[in-house]
Protein backbone atom coordinates (compact mmCIF):
# COMPACT_ATOMS: atom_id res chain seq x y z
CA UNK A 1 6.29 -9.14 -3.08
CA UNK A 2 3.90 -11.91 -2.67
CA UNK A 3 0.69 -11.18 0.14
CA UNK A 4 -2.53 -11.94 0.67
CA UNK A 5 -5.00 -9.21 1.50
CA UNK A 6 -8.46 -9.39 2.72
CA UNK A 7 -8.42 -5.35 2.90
CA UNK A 8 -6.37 -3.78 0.49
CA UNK A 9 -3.24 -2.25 1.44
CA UNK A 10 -3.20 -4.65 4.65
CA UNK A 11 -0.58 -7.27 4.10
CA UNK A 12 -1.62 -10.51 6.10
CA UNK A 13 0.89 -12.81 7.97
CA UNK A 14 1.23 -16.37 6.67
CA UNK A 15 -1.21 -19.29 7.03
CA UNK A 16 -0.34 -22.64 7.41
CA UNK A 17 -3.41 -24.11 6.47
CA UNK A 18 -3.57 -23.61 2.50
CA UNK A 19 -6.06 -26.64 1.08
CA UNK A 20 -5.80 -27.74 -2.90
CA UNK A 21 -8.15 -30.05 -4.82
CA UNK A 22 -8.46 -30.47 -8.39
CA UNK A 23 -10.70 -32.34 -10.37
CA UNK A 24 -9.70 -35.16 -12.44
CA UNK A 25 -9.43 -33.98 -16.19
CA UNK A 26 -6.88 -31.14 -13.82
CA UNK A 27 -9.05 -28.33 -16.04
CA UNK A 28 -10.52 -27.12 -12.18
CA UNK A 29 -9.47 -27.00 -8.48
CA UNK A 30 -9.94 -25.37 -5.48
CA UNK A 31 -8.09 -23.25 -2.87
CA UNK A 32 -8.75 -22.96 0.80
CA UNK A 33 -6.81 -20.86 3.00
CA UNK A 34 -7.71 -20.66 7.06
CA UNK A 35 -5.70 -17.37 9.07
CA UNK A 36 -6.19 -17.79 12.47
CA UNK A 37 -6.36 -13.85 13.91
CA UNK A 38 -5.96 -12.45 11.02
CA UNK A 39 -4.71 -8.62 11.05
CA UNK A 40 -8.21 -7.70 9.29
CA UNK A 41 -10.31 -9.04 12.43
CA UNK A 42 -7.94 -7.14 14.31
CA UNK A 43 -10.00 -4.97 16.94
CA UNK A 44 -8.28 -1.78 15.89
CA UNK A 45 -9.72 -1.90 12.34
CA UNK A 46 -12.58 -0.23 11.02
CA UNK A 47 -11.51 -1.23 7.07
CA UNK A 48 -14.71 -3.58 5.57
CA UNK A 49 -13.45 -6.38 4.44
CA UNK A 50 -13.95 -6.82 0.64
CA UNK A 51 -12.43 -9.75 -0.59
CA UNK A 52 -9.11 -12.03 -1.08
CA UNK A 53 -6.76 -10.76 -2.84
CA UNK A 54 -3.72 -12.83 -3.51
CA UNK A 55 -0.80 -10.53 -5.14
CA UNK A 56 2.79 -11.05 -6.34
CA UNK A 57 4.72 -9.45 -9.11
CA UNK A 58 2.44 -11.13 -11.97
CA UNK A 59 -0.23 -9.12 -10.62
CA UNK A 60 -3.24 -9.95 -8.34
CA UNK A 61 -6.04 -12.57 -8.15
CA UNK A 62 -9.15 -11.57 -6.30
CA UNK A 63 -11.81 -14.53 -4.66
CA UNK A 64 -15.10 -12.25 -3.36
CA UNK A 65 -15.49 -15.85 -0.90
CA UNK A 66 -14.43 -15.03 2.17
CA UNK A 67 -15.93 -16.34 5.48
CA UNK A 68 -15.37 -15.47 9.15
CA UNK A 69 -15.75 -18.23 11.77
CA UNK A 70 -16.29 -17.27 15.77
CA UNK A 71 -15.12 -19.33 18.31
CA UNK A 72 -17.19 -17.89 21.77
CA UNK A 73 -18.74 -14.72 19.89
CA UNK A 74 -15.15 -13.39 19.03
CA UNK A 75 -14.21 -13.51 14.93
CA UNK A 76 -11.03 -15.96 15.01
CA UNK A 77 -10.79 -17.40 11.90
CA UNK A 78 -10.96 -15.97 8.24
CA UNK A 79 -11.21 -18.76 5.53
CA UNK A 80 -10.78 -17.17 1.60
CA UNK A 81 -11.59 -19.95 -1.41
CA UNK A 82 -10.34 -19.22 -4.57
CA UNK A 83 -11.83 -21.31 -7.62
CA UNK A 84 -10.07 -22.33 -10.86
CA UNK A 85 -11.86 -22.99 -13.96
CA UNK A 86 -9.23 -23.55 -16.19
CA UNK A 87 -5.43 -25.03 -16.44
CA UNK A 88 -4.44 -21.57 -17.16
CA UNK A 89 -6.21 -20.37 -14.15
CA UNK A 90 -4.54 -23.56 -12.36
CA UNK A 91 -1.07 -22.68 -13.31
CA UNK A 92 -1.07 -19.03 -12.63
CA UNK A 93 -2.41 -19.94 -9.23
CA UNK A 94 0.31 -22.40 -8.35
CA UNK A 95 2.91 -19.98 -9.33
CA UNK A 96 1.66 -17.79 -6.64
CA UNK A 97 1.58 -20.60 -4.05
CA UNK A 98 5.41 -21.39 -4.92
CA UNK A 99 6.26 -17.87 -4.38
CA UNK A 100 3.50 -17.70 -1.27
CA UNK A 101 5.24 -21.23 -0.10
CA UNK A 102 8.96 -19.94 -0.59
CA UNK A 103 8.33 -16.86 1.76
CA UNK A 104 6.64 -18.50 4.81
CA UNK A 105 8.07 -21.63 4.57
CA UNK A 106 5.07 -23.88 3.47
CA UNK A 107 5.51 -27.39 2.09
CA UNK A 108 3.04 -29.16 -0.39
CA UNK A 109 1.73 -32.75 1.57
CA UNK A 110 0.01 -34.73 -0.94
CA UNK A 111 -3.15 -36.90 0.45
């Protein structure tokens, strides 16, 4: 089981817009992920949204960052960022993203 959440309990679909940087000395990076219509904007739910939670069977990472951008007044876009501090932290996240990557098909482009 590997999902992202941004309410517990409510699994999201894939994104296909997952962004990585890491800083030179490779002790700290970030991670951007962009849903478009994500299930928790979904007009039926009445859930706050508390955070990002990124879970899989080592256990779960939670970012509190989580944005919402509107395109014409309507919420279309949630955008989590998850920040590593350490290689540790770095490594544990990109085991994740291979699992994450393996399930809905994603492919690492380096720029």
């Amino acid at each position: 089981m590997t999902v992202i959440q941004f309410i517990q309990g409510l699994d999201e679909e894939g994104t296909e817009q997952v962004r990585l940087t890491r800083s030179a000395s490779g002790n700290q990076g970030t991670a951007t992920f962009i849903f478009e219509n994500p299930k928790a904007l979904g007009q039926d739910i009445t859930q706050e949204i508390t955070g990002m939670y990124m879970i899989d069977e080592e256990g779960q990472m939670v970012s509190r960052e989580v944005k919402a951008r509107f395109v014409n007044g309507e919420p279309k876009f949630l955008e989590g960022f998850y920040v590593m501090k350490s290689k540790p932290e770095w490594d544990r996240f990109m085991r994740f993203m291979e699992r994450y990557a393996e399930k809905y098909g994603l492919e690492l482009n380096k720029s």
